[in-house]
Protein backbone atom coordinates (compact mmCIF):
# COMPACT_ATOMS: atom_id res chain seq x y z
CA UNK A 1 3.36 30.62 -32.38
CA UNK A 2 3.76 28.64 -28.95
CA UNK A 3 0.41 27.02 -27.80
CA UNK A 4 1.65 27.37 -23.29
CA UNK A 5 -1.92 27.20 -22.52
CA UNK A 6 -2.43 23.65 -22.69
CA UNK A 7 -2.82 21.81 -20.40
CA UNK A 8 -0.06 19.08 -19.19
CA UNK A 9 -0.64 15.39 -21.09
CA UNK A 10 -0.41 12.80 -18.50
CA UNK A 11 2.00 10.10 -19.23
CA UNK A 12 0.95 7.13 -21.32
CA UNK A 13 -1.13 4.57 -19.05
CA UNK A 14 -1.90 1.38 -20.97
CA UNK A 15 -5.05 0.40 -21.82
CA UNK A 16 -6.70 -1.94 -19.36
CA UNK A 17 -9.08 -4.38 -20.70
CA UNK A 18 -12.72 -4.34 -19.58
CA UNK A 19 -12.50 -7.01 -16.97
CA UNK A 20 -9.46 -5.26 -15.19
CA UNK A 21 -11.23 -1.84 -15.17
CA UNK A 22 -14.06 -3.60 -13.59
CA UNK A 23 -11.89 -5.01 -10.84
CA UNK A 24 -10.70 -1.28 -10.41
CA UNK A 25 -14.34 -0.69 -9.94
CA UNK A 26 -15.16 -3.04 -7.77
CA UNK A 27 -12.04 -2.35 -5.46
CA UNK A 28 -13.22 1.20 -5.38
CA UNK A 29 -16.49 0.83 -4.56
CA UNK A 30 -15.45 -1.71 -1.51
CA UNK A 31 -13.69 1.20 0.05
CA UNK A 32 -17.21 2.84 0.51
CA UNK A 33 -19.60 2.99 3.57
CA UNK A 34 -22.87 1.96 2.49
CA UNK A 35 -24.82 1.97 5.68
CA UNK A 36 -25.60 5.73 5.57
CA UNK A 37 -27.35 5.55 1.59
CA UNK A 38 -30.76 5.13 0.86
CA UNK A 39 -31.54 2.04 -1.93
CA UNK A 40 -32.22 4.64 -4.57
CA UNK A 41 -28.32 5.71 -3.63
CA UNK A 42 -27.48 2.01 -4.16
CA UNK A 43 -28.82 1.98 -7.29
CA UNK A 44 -26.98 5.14 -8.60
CA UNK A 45 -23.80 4.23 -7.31
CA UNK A 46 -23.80 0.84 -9.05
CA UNK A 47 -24.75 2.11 -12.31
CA UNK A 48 -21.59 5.10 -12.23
CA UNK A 49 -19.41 2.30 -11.35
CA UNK A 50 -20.27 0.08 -14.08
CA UNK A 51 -20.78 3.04 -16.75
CA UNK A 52 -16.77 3.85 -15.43
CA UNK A 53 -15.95 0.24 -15.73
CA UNK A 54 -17.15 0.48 -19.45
């Protein structure tokens, strides 16, 4: 029986060490516009990128 309903594996990435995906992080949230966002929205946005980064 033929399992077709998966769904496509993406390619083998190699595993970035903590620092790097914290750089990744950090370059991400640089592209952002925070002038718009509240402090609370500060706050929430810093802690998803450093629960990503880990």
């Amino acid at each position: 029986m033929e399992t077709t309903n998966l769904p496509p594996q993406p390619a083998s990435l190699p595993k970035l060490t903590k620092e790097q995906r914290l750089a990744q992080a950090r370059a991400y949230a640089s592209q952002l516009k925070f002038d718009t966002l509240s402090e609370e929205d500060l706050v929430r946005l810093r802690r998803n990128a450093y629960k990503y980064a880990i």
